[in-house]
C-alpha atoms as a PDB file:
ATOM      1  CA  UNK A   1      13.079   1.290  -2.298  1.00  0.00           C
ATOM      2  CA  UNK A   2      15.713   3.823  -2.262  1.00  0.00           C
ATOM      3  CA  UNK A   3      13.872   6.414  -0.895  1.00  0.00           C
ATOM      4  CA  UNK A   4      12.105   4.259   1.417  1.00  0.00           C
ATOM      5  CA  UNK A   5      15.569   2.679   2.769  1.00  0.00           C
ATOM      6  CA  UNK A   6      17.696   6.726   2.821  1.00  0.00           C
ATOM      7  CA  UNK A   7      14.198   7.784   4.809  1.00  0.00           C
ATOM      8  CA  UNK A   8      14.908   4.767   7.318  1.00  0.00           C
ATOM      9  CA  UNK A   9      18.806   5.768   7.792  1.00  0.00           C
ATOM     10  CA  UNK A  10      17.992   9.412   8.168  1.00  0.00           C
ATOM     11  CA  UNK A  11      19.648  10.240   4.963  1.00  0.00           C
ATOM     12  CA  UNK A  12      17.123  11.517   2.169  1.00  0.00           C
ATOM     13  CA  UNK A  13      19.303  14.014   1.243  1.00  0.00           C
ATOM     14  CA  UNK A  14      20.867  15.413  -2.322  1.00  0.00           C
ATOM     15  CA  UNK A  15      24.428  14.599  -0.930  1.00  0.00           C
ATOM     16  CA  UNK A  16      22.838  10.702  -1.482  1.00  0.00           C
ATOM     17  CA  UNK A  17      20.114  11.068  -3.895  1.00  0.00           C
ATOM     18  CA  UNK A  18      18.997  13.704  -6.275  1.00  0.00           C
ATOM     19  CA  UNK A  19      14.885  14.285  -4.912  1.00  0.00           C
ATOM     20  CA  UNK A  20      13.746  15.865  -7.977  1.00  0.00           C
ATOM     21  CA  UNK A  21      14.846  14.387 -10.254  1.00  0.00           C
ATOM     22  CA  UNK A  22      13.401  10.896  -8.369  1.00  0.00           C
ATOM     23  CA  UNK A  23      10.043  12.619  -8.075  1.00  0.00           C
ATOM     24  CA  UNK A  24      10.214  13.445 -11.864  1.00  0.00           C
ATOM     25  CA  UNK A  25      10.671   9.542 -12.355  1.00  0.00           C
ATOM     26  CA  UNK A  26       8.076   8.504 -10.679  1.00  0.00           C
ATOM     27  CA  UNK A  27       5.971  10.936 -11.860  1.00  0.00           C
ATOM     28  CA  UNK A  28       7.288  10.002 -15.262  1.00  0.00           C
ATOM     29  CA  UNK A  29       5.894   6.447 -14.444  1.00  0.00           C
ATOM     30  CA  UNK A  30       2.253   7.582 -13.769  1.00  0.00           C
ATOM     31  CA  UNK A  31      -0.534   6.029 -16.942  1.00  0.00           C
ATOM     32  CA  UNK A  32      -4.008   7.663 -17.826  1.00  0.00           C
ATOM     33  CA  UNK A  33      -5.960   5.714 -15.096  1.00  0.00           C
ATOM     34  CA  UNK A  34      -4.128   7.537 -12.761  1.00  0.00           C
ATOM     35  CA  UNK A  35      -2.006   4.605 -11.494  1.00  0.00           C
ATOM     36  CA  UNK A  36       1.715   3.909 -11.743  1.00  0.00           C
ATOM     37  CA  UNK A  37       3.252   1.439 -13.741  1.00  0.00           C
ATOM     38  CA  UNK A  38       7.019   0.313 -12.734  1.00  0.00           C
ATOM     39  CA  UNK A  39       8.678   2.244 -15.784  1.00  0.00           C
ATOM     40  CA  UNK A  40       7.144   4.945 -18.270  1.00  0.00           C
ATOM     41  CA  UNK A  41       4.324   3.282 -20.472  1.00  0.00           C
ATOM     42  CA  UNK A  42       3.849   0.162 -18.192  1.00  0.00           C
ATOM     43  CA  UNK A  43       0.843  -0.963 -16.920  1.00  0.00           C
ATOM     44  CA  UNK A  44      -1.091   0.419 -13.840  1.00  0.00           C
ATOM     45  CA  UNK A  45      -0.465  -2.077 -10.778  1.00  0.00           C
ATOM     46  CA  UNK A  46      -1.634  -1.657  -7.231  1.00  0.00           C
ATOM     47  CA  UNK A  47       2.035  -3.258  -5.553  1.00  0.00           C
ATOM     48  CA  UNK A  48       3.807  -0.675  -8.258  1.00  0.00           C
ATOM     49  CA  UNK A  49       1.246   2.409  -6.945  1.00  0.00           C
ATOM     50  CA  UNK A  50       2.080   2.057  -3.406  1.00  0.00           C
ATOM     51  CA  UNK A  51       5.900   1.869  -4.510  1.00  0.00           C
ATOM     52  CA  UNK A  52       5.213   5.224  -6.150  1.00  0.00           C
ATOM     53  CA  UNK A  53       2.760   6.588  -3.941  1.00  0.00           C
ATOM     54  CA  UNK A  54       4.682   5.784  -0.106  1.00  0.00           C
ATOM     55  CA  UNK A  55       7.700   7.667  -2.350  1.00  0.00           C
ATOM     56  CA  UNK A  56       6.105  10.503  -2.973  1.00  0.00           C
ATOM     57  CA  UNK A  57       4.636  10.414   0.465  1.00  0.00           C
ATOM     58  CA  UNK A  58       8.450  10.263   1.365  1.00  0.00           C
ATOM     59  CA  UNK A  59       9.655  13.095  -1.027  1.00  0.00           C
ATOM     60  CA  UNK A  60       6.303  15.521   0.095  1.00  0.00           C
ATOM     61  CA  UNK A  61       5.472  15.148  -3.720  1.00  0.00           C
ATOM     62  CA  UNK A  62       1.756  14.083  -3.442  1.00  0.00           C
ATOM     63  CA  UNK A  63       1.023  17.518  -5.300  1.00  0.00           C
ATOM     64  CA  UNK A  64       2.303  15.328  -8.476  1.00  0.00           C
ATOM     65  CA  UNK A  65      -0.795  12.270  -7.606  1.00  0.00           C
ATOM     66  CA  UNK A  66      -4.441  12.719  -8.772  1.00  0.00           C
ATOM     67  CA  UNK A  67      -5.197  11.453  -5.721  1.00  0.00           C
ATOM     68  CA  UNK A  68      -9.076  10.846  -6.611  1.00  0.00           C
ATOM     69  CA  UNK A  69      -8.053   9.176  -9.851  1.00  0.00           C
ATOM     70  CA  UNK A  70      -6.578   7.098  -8.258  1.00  0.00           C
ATOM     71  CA  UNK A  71      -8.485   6.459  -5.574  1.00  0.00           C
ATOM     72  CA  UNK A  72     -10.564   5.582  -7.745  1.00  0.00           C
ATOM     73  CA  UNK A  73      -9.089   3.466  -9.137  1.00  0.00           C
ATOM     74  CA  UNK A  74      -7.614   1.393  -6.534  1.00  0.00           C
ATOM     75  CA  UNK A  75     -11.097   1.349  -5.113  1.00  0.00           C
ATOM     76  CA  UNK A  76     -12.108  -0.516  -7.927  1.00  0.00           C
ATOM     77  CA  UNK A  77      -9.810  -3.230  -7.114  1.00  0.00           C
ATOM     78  CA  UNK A  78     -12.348  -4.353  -4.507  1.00  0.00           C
ATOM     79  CA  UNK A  79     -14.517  -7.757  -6.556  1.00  0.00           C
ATOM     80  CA  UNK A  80     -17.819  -8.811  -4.941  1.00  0.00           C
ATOM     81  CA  UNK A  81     -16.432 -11.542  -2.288  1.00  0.00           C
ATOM     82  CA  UNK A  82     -14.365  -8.245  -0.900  1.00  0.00           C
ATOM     83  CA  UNK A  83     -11.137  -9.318  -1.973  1.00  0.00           C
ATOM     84  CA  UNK A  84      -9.100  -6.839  -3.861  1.00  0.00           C
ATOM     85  CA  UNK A  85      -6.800  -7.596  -6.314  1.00  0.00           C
ATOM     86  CA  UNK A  86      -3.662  -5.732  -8.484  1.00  0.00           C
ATOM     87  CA  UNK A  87      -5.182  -5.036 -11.477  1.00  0.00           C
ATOM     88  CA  UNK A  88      -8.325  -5.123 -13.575  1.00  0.00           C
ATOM     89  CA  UNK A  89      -9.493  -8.619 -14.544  1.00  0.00           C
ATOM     90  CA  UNK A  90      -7.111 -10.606 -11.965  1.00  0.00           C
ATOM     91  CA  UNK A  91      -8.071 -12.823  -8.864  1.00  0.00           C
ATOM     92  CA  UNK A  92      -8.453 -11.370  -5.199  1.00  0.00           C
ATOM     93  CA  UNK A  93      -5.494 -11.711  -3.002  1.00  0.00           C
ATOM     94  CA  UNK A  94      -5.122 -11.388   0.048  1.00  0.00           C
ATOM     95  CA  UNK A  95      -1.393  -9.577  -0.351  1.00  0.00           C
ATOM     96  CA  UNK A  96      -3.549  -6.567  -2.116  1.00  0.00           C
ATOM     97  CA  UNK A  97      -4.796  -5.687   1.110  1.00  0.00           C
ATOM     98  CA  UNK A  98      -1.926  -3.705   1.666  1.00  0.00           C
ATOM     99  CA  UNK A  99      -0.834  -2.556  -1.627  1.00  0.00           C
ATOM    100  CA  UNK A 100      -4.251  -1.392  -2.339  1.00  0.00           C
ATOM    101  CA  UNK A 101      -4.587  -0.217   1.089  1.00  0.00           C
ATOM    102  CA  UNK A 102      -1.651   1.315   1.931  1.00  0.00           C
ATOM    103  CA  UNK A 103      -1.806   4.045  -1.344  1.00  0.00           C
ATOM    104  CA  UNK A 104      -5.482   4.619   0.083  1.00  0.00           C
ATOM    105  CA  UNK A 105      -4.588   5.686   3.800  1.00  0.00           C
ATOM    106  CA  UNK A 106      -1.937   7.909   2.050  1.00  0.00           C
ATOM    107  CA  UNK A 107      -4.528   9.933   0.321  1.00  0.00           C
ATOM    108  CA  UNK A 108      -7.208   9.197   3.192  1.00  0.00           C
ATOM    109  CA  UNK A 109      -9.538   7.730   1.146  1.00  0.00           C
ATOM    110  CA  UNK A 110      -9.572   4.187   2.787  1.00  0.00           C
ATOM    111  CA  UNK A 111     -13.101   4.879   3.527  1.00  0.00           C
ATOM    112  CA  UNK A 112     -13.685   4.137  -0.376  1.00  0.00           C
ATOM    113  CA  UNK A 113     -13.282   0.016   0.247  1.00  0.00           C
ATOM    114  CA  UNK A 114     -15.895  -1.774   2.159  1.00  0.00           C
ATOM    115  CA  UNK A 115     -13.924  -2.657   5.289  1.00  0.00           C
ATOM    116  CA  UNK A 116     -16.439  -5.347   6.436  1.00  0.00           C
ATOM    117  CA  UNK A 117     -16.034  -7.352   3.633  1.00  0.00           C
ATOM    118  CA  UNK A 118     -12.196  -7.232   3.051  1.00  0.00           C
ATOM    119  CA  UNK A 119     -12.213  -8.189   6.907  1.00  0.00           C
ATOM    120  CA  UNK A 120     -13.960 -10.906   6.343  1.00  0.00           C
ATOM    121  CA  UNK A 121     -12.597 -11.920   3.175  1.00  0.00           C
ATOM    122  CA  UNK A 122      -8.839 -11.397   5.261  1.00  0.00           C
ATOM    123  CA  UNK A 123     -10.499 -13.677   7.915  1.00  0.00           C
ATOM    124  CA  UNK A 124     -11.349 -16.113   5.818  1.00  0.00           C
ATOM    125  CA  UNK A 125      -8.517 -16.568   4.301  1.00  0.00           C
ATOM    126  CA  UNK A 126      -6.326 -17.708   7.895  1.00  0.00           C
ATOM    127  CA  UNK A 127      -5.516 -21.193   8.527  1.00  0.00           C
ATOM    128  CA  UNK A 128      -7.259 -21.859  11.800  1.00  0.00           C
ATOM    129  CA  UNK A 129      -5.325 -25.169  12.891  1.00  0.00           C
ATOM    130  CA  UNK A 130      -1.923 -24.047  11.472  1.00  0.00           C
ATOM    131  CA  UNK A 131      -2.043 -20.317  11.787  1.00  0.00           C
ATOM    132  CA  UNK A 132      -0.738 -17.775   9.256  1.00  0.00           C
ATOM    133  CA  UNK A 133      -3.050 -16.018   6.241  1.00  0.00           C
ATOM    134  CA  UNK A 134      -3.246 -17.327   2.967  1.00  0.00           C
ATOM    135  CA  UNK A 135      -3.240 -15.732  -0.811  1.00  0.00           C
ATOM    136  CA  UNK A 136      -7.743 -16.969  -0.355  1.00  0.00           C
ATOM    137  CA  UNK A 137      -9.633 -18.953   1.231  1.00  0.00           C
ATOM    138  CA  UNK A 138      -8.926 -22.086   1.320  1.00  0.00           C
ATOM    139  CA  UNK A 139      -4.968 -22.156   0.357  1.00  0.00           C
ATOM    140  CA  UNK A 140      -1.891 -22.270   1.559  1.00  0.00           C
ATOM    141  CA  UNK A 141      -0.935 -19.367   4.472  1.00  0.00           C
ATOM    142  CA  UNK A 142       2.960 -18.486   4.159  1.00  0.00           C
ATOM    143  CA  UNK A 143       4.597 -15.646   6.001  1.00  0.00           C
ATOM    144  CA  UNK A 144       4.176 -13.198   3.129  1.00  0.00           C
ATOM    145  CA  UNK A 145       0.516 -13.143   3.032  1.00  0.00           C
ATOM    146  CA  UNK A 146      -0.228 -13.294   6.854  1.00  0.00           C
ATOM    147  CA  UNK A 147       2.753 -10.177   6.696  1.00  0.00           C
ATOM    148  CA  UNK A 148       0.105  -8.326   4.355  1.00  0.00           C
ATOM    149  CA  UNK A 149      -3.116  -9.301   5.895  1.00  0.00           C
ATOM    150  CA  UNK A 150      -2.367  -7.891   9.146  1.00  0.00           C
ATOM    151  CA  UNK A 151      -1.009  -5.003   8.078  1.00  0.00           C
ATOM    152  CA  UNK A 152      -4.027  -4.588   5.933  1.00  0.00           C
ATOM    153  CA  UNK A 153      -6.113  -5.014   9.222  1.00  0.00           C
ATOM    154  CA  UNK A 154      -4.354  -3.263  11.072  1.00  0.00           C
ATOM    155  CA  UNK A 155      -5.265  -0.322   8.248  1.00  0.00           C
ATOM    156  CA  UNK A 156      -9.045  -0.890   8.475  1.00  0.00           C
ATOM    157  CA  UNK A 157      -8.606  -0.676  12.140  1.00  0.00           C
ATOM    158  CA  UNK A 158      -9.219  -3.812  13.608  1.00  0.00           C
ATOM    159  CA  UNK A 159      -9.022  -4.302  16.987  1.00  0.00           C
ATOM    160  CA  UNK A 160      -6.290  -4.547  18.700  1.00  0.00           C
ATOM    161  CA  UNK A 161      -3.469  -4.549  16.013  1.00  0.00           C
ATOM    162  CA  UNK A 162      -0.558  -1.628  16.681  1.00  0.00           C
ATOM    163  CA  UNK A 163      -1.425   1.284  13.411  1.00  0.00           C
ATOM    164  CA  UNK A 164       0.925   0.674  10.921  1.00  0.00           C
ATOM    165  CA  UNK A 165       2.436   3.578   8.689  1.00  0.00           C
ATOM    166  CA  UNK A 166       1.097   3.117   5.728  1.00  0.00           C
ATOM    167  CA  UNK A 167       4.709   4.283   3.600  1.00  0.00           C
ATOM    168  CA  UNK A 168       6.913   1.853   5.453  1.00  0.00           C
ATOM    169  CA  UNK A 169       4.795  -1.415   6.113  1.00  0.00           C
ATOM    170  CA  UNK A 170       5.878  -0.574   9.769  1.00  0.00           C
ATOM    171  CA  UNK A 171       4.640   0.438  13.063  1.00  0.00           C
ATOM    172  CA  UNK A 172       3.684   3.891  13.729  1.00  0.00           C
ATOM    173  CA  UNK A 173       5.457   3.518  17.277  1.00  0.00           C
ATOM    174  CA  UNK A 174       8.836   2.449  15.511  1.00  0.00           C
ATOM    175  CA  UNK A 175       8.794   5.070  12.708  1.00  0.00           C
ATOM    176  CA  UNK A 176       8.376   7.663  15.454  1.00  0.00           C
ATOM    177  CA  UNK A 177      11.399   5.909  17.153  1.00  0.00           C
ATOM    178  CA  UNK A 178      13.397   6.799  14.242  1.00  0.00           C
ATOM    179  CA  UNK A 179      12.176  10.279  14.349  1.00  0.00           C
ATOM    180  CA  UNK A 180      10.521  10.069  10.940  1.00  0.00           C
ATOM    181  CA  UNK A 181       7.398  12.961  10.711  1.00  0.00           C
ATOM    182  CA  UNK A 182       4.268  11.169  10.829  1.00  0.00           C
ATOM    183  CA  UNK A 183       2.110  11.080   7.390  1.00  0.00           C
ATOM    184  CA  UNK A 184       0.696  14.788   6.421  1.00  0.00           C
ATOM    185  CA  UNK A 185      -2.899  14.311   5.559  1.00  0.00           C
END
């Protein structure tokens, strides 16, 4: 979040932050499966990954990712009703649409989910009297999950969301404003 926030204020700089040794952290953080855990020897999450990954993004440290590990990984996430979820043997959620999503577009390979059915399974999640997304069908929406299920739409491309950048959880059109490089690919 550091790196995420000092990006924001224009001040990702050693005077505030020492870059390497951050990037040798993260890195440090990184499991056999390719994924990130939230300290050295923890276990591979998807929210923890895009922490890691949109930091590295950041830093210009993807040389340090195996991005199709990973990938690989993360595709996996996606279960049979095209939900995704955070880790192996957990339930779909609808938040993992953009933690799963997010580290994906970073290493363009978002093409490895099947869109149509996380759409749907996004779709079907909304609350069509009260409005908002919820964690699955058939639940609760709150502001957190209809927060993540757009954005994660917005990622696949569905019509007529703004892009969001896929290190911030933001606009495109506002990261620009800030003067912030768009995403090398």
């Amino acid at each position: 979040m550091a790196i995420n926030c000092l990006s924001l204020l224009n001040k990702l700089e050693p005077k505030y932050i020492d870059l390497e040794k951050a990037a040798e952290f993260i890195h440090s953080c990184k499991n056999f499966d390719g994924g990130y855990g939230s300290v050295p020897g923890a276990e591979s999450h998807s929210g923890q990954i895009f922490c890691c990954v949109a930091a590295l993004a950041i830093l210009r440290r993807l040389d340090l990712v195996e991005i199709d590990r990973l990938s690989w990984w993360l595709a996996e996430r996606q279960l049979k009703n095209g939900g995704l979820n955070g880790r192996p043997e957990k339930l779909e959620d609808v938040c993992y649409s953009w933690w799963v999503l997010s580290g994906l577009a970073i290493m363009n390979r978002i093409h490895w989910i099947n869109r149509d059915k996380l759409v749907n399974f996004i779709l079907n999640s909304q609350d069509i009297d009260g409005g908002g997304i919820a964690d699955r069908p058939g639940d609760v929406s709150d502001v957190f999950h209809t927060v993540f299920g757009v954005a994660g739409l917005s990622l696949l491309g569905y019509p007529d969301l703004e892009p969001v950048d896929p290190r911030y959880c933001m606009p495109v059109s506002v990261i620009r404003r800030l003067g912030i490089p768009d995403l090398e690919r």
